[in-house]
C-alpha atoms as a PDB file:
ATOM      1  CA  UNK A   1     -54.896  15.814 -32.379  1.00  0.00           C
ATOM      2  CA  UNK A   2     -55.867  19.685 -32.243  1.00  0.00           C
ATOM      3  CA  UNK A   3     -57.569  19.233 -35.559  1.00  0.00           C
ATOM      4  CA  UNK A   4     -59.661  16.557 -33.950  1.00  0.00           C
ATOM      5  CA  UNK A   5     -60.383  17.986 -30.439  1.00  0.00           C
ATOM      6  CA  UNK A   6     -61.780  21.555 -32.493  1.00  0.00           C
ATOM      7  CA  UNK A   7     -63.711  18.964 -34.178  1.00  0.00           C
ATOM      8  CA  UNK A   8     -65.325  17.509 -30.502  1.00  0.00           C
ATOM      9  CA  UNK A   9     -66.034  21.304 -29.575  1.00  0.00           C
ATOM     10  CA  UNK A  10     -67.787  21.724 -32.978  1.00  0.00           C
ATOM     11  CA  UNK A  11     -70.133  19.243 -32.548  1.00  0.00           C
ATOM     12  CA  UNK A  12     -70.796  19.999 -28.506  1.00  0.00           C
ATOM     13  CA  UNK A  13     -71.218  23.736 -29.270  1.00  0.00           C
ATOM     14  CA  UNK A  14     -74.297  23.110 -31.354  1.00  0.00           C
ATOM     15  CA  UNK A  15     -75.553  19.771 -30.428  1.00  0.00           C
ATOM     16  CA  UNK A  16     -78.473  20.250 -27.631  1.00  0.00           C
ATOM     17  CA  UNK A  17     -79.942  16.744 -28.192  1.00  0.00           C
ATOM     18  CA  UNK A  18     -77.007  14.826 -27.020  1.00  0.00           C
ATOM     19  CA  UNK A  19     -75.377  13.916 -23.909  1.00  0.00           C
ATOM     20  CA  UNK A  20     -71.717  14.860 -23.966  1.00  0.00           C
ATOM     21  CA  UNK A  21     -68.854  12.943 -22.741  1.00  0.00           C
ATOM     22  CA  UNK A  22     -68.514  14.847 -19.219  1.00  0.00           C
ATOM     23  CA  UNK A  23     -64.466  13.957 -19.403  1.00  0.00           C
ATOM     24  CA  UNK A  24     -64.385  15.217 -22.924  1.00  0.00           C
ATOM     25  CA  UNK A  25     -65.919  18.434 -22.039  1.00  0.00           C
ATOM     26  CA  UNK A  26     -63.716  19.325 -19.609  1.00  0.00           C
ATOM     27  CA  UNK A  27     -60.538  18.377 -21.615  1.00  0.00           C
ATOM     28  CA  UNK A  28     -62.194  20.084 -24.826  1.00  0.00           C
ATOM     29  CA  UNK A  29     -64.920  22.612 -23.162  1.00  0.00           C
ATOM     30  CA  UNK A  30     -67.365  20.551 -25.113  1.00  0.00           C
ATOM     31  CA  UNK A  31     -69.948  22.985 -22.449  1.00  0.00           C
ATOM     32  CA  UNK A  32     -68.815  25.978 -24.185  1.00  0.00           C
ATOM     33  CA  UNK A  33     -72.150  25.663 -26.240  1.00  0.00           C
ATOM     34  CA  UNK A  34     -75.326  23.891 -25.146  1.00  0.00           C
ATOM     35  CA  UNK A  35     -76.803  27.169 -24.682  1.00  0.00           C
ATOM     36  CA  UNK A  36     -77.838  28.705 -27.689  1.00  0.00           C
ATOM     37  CA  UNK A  37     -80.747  29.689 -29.472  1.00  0.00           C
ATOM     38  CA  UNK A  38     -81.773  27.726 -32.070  1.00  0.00           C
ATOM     39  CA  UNK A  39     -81.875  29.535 -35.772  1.00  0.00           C
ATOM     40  CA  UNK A  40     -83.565  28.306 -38.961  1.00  0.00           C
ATOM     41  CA  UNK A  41     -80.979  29.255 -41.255  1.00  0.00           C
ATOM     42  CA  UNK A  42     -78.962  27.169 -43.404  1.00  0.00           C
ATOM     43  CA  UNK A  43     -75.859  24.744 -41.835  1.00  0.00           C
ATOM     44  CA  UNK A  44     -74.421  21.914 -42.077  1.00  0.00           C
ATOM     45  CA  UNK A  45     -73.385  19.150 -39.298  1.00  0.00           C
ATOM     46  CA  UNK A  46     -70.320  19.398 -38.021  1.00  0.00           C
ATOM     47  CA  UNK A  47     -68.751  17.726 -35.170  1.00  0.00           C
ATOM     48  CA  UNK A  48     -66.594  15.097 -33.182  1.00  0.00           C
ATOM     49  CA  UNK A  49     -66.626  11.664 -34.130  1.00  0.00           C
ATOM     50  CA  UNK A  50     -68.587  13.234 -37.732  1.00  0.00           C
ATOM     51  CA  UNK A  51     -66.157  13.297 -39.985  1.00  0.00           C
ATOM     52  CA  UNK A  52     -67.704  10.674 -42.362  1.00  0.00           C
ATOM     53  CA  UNK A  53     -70.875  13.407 -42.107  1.00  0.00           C
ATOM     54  CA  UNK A  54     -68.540  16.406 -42.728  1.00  0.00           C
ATOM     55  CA  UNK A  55     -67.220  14.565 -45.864  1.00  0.00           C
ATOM     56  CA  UNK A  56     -70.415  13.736 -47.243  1.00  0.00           C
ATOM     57  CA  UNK A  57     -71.673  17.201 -46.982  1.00  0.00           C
ATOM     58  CA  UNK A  58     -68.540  18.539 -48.384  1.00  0.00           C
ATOM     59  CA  UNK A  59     -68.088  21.438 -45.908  1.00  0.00           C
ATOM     60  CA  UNK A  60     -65.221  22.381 -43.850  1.00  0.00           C
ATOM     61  CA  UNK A  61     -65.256  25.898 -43.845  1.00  0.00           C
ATOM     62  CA  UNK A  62     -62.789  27.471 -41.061  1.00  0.00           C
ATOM     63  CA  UNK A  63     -63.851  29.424 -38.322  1.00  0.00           C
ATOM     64  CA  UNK A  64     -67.603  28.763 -39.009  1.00  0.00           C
ATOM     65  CA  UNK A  65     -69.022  25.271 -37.095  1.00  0.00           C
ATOM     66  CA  UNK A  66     -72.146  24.603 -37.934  1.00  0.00           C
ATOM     67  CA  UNK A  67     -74.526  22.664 -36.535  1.00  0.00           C
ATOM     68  CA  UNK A  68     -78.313  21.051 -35.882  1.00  0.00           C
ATOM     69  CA  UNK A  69     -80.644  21.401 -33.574  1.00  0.00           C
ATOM     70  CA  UNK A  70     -82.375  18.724 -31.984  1.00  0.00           C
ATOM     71  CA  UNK A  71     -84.021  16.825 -34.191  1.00  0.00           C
ATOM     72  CA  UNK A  72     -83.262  18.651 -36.893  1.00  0.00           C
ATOM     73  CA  UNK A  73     -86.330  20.954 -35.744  1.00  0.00           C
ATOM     74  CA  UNK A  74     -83.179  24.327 -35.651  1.00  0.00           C
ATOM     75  CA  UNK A  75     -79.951  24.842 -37.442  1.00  0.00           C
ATOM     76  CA  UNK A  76     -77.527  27.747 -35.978  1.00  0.00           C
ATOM     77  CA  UNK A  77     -74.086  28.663 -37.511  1.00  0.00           C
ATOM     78  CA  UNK A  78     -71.770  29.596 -34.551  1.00  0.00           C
ATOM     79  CA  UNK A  79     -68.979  32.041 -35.918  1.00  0.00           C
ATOM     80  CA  UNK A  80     -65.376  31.635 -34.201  1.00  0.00           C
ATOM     81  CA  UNK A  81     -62.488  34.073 -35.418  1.00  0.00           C
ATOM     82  CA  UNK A  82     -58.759  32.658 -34.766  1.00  0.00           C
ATOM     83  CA  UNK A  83     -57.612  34.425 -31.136  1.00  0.00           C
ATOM     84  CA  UNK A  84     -55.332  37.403 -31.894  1.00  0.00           C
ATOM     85  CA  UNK A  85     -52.509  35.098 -30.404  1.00  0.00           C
ATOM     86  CA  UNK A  86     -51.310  31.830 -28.950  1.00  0.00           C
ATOM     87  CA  UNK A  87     -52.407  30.562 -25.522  1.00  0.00           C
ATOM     88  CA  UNK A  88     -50.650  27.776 -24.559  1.00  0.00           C
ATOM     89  CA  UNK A  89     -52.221  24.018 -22.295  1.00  0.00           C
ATOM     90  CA  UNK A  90     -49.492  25.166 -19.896  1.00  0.00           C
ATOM     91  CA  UNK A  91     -50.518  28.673 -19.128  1.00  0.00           C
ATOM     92  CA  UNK A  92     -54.578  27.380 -19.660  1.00  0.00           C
ATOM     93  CA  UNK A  93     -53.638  24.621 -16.564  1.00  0.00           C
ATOM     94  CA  UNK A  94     -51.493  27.711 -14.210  1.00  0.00           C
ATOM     95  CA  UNK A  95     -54.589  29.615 -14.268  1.00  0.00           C
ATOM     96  CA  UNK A  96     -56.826  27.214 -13.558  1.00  0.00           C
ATOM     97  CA  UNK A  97     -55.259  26.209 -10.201  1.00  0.00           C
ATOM     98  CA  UNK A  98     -54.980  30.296  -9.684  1.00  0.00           C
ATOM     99  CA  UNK A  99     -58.530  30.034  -9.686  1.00  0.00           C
ATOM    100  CA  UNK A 100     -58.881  27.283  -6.847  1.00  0.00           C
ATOM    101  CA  UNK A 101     -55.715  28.245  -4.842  1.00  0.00           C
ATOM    102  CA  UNK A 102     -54.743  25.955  -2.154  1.00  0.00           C
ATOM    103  CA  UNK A 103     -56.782  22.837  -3.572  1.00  0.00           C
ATOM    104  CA  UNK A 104     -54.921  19.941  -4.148  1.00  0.00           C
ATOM    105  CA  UNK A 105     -55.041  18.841  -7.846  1.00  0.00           C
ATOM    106  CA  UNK A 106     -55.187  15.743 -10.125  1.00  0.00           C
ATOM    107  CA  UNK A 107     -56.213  14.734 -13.497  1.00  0.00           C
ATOM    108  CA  UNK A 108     -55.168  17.915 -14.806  1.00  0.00           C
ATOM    109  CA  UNK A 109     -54.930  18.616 -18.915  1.00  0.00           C
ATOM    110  CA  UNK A 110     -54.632  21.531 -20.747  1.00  0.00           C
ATOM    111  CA  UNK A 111     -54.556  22.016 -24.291  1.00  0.00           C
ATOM    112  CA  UNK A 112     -53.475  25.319 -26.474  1.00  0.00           C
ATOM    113  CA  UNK A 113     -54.269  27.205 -29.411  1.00  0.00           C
ATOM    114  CA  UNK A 114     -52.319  28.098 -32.291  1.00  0.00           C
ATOM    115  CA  UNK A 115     -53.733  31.293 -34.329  1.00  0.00           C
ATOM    116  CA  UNK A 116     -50.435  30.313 -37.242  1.00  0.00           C
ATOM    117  CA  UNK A 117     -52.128  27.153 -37.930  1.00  0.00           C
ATOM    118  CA  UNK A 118     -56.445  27.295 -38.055  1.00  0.00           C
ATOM    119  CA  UNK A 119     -56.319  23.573 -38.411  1.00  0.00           C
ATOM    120  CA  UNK A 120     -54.584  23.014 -35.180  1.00  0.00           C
ATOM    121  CA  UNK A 121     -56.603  24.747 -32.797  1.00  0.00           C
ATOM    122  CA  UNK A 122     -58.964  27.639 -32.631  1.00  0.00           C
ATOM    123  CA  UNK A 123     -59.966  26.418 -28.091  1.00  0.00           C
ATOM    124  CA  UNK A 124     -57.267  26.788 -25.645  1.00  0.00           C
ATOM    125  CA  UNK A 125     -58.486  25.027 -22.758  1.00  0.00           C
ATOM    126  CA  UNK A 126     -58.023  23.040 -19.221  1.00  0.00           C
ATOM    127  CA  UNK A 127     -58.903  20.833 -16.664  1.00  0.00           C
ATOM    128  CA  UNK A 128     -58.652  19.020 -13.675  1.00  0.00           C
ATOM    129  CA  UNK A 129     -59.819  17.440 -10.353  1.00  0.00           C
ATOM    130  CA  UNK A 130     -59.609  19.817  -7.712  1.00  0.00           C
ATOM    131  CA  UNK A 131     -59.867  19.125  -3.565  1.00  0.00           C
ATOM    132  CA  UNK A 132     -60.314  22.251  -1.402  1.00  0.00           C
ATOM    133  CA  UNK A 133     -60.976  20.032   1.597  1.00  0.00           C
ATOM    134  CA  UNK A 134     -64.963  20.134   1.281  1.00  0.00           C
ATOM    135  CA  UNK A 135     -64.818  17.278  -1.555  1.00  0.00           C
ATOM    136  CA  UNK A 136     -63.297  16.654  -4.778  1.00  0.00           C
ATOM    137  CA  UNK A 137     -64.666  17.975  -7.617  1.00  0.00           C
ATOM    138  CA  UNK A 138     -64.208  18.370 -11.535  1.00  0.00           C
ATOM    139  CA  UNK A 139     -63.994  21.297 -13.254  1.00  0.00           C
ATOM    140  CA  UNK A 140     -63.263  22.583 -16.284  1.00  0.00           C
ATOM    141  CA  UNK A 141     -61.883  26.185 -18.872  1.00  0.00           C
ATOM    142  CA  UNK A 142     -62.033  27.064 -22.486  1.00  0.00           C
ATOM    143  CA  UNK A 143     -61.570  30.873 -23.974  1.00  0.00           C
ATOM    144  CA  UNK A 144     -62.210  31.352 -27.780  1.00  0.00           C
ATOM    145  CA  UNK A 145     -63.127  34.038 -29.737  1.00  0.00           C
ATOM    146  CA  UNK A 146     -66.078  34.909 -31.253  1.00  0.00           C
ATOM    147  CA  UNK A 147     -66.752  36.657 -34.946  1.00  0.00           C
ATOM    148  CA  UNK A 148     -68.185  40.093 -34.267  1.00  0.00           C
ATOM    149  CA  UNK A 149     -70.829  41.189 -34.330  1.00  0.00           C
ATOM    150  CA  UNK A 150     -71.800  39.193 -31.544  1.00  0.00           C
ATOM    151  CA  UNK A 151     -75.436  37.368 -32.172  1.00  0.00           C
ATOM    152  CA  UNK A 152     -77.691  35.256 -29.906  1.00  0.00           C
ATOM    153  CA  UNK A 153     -76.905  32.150 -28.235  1.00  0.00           C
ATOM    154  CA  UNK A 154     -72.896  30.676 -27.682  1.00  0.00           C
ATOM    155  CA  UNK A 155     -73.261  32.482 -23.952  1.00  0.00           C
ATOM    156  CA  UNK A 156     -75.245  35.118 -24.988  1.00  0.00           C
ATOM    157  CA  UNK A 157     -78.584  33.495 -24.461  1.00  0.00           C
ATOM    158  CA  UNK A 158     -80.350  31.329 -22.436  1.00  0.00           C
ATOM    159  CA  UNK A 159     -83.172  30.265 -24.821  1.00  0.00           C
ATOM    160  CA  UNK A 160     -82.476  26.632 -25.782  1.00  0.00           C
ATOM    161  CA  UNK A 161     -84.484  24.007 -27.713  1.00  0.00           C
ATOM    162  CA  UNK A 162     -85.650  21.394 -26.343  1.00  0.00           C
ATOM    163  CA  UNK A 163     -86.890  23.367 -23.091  1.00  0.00           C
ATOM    164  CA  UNK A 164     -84.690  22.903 -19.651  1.00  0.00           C
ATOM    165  CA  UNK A 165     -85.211  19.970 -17.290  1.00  0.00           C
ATOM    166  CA  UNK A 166     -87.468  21.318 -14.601  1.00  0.00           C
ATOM    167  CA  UNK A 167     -84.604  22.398 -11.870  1.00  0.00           C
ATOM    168  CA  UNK A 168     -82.697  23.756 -14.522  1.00  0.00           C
ATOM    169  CA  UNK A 169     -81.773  27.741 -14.552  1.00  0.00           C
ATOM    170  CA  UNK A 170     -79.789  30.245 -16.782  1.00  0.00           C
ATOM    171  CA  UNK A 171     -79.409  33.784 -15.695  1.00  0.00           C
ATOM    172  CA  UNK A 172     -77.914  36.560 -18.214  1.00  0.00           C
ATOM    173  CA  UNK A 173     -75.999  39.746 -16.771  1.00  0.00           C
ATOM    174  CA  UNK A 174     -74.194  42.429 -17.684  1.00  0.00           C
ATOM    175  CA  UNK A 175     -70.767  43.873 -16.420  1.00  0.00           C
ATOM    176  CA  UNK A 176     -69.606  47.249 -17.054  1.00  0.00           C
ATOM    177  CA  UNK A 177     -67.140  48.703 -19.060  1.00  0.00           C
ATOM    178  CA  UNK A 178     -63.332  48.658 -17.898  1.00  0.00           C
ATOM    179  CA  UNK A 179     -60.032  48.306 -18.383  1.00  0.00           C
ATOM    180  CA  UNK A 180     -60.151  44.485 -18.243  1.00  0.00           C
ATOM    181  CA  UNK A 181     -63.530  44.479 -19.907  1.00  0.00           C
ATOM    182  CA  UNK A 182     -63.465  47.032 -23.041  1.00  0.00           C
ATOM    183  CA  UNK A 183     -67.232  47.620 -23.831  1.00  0.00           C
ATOM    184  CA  UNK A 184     -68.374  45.858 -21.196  1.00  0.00           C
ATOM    185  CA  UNK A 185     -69.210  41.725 -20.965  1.00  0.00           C
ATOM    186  CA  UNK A 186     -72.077  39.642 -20.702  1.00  0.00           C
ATOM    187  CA  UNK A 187     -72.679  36.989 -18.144  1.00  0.00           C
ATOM    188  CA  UNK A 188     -74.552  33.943 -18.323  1.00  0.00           C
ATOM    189  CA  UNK A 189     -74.824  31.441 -15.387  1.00  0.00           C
ATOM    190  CA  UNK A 190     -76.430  28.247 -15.408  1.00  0.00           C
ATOM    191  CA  UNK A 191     -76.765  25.205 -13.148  1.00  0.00           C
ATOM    192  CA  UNK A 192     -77.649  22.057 -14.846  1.00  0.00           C
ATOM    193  CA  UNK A 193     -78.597  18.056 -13.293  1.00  0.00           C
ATOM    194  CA  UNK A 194     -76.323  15.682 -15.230  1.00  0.00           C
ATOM    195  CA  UNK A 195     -80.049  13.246 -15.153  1.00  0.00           C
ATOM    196  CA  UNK A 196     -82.991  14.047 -15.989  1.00  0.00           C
ATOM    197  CA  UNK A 197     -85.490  14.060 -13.770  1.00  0.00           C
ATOM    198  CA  UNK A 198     -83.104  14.739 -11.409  1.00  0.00           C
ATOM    199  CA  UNK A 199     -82.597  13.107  -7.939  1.00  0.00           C
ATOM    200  CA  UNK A 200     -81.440  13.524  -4.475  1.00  0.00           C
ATOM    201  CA  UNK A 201     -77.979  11.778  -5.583  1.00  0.00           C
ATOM    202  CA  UNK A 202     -78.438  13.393  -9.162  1.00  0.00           C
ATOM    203  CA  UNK A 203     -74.805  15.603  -9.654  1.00  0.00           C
ATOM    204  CA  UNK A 204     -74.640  18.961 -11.192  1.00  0.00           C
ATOM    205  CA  UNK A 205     -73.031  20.934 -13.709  1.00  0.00           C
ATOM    206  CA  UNK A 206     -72.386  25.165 -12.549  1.00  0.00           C
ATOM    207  CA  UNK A 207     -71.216  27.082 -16.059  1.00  0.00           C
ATOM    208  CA  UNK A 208     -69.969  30.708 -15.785  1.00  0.00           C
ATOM    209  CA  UNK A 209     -69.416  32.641 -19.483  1.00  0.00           C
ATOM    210  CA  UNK A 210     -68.098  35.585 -19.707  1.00  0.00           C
ATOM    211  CA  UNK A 211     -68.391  37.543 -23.086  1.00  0.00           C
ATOM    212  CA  UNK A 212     -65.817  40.710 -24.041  1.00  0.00           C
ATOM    213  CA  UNK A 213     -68.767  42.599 -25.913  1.00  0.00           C
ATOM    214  CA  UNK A 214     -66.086  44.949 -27.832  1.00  0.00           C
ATOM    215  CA  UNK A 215     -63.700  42.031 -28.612  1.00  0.00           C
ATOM    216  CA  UNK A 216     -65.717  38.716 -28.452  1.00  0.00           C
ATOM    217  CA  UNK A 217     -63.017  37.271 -26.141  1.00  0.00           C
ATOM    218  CA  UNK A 218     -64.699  33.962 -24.526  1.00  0.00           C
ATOM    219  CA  UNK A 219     -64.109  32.489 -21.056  1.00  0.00           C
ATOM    220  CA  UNK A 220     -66.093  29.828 -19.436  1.00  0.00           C
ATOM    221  CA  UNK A 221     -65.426  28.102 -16.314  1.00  0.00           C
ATOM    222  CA  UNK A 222     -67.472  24.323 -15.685  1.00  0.00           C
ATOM    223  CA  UNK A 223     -67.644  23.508 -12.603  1.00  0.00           C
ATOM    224  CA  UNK A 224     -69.325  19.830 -11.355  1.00  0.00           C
ATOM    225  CA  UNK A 225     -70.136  18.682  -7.569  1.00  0.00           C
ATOM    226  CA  UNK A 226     -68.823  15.731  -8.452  1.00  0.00           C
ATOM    227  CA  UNK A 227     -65.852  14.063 -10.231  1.00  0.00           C
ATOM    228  CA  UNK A 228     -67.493  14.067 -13.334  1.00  0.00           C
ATOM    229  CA  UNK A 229     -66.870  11.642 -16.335  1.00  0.00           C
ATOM    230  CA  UNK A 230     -69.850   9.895 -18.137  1.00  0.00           C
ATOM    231  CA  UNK A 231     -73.621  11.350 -19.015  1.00  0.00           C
ATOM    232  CA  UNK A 232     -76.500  10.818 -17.572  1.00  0.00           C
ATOM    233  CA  UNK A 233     -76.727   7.827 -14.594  1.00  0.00           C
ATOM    234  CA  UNK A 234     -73.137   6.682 -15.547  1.00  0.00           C
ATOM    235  CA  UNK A 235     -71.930  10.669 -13.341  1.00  0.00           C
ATOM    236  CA  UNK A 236     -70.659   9.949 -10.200  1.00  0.00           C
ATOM    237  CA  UNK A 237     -72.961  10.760  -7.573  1.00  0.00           C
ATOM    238  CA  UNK A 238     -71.683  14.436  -5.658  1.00  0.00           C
ATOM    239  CA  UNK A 239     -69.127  14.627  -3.713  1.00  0.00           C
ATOM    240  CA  UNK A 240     -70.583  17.850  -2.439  1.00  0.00           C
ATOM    241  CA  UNK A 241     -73.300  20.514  -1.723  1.00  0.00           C
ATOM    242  CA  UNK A 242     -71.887  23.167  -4.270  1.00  0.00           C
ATOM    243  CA  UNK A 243     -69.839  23.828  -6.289  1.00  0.00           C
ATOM    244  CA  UNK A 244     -66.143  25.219  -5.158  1.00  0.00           C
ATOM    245  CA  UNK A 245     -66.721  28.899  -6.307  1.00  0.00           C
ATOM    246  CA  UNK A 246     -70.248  30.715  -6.083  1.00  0.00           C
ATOM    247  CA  UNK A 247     -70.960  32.418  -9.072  1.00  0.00           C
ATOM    248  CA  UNK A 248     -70.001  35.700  -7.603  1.00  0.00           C
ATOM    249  CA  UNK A 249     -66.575  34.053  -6.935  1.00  0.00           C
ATOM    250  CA  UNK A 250     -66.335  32.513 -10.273  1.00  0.00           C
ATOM    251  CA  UNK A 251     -66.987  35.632 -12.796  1.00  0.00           C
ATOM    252  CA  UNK A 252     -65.017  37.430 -10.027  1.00  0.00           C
ATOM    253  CA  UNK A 253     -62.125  34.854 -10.930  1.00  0.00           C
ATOM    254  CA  UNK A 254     -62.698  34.955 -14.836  1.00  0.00           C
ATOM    255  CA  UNK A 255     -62.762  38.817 -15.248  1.00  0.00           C
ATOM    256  CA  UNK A 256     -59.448  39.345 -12.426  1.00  0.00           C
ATOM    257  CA  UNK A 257     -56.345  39.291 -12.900  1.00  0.00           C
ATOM    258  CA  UNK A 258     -55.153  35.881 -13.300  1.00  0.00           C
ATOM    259  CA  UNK A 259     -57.580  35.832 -16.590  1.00  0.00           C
ATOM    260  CA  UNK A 260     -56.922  39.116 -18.005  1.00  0.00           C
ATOM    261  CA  UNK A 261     -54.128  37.905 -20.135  1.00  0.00           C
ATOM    262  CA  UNK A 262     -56.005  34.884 -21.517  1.00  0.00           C
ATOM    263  CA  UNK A 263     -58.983  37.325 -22.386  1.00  0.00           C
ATOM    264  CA  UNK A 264     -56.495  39.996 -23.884  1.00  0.00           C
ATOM    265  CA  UNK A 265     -55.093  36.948 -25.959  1.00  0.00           C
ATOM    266  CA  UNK A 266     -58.015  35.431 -27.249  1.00  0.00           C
ATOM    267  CA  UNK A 267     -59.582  38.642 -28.418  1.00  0.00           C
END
């Protein structure tokens, strides 16, 4: 159900202490948040599989998901605001393959949003196996909306508590103001081990988020050298070297054409 999957990315977003379901996160974009800085202010868990927390606490407050950090040591609110308009699995999935053109594709899904109806969806997002001949690999969209003013963390930082694994890197960036990209956008790029320590067989994770400073339009683009599935030792070992798109290829991708009218929807 919608209600349920907004539910999964709840949780994800602000949950740095747990391992995600890799298949779930590229289904749901359940990546879209385990990058943000921690805040002591006041929250409430919220999340997948936590509805028997959500009850107890007796908060369900739309387009506020609120979460803990790890431990309990942090608690962040992340603020979404319902996209401007609908974005549907169908169009999520088209421009996803746009983005890998002449792979061959399987496992794809794709899920919409619905800005009539905050219960039933506030993520659009896709995802899919994709082969471009130099190994099969999983990867993975979301766009949302953030409330504005924009604030730390949810792609805009790359503090994070506890510290990265050692190998671990997050990069932030800023891209100028333009017709696509009112304001201006900011950039974060990380590459991640699915174990840690990592290993020589140890797979990785490559996340690309692109922020719409004057709208808080979202897009972020997962993409694994593997086929993904599982945490930790349970990830297929790569299929590959790297990723299918560099990261100059994939925030070229995100902020082009074939994204513009995701970006213009969600914000």
């Amino acid at each position: 159900m919608p209600f349920e999957a907004d539910l999964a990315q709840a949780l994800d977003r602000t949950t740095d202490s747990l391992d995600p379901d890799l298949t779930a996160l590229l289904d749901g974009a359940v990546e879209r948040g385990r990058r943000r800085r921690r805040r002591r202010t006041a929250g409430i868990v919220a999340g997948a599989g936590a509805c028997a927390a959500i009850a107890a606490a007796g908060l369900v407050l739309p387009g506020v998901l609120a979460g803990t950090g790890s431990g309990g040591a942090g608690i962040e609110t992340v603020a979404l605001a319902m996209p401007r308009s609908a974005v549907s699995g169908t169009q999520m999935i088209h421009a996803l393959e746009a983005t890998f053109p002449g792979g061959r594709y399987s496992q794809v899904t794709g899920q919409g949003n619905n800005p009539s109806d905050p219960s039933a969806g506030y993520v659009a997002n896709a995802g899919l196996v994709v082969d471009d001949g130099h190994g099969a690999a999983r990867v993975g969209v979301s766009a949302v909306r953030l409330k504005l003013p924009l604030a730390d963390g949810d792609g805009l930082s790359c503090e994070r508590t506890p510290a990265r694994a050692e190998g671990d890197t997050c990069a932030l960036s800023e891209l100028p103001s333009s017709a696509a990209l009112p304001g201006g956008a900011v950039v974060m790029s990380e590459r991640t081990a699915a174990e840690r320590p990592a290993g020589a067989g140890t797979a990785h994770r490559w996340t690309v988020t692109v922020t719409v400073k004057s709208t808080g339009a979202q897009v972020q683009l997962t993409q694994w050298n593997s086929l993904g599935g599982g945490t930790g030792a349970d990830v297929p070992e790569p299929t590959r070297t790297a990723p299918p798109l560099s990261e100059e290829q994939a925030v070229a991708a995100l902020t082009g054409a074939t994204w513009a009218p995701v970006l213009g929807a969600v914000g």
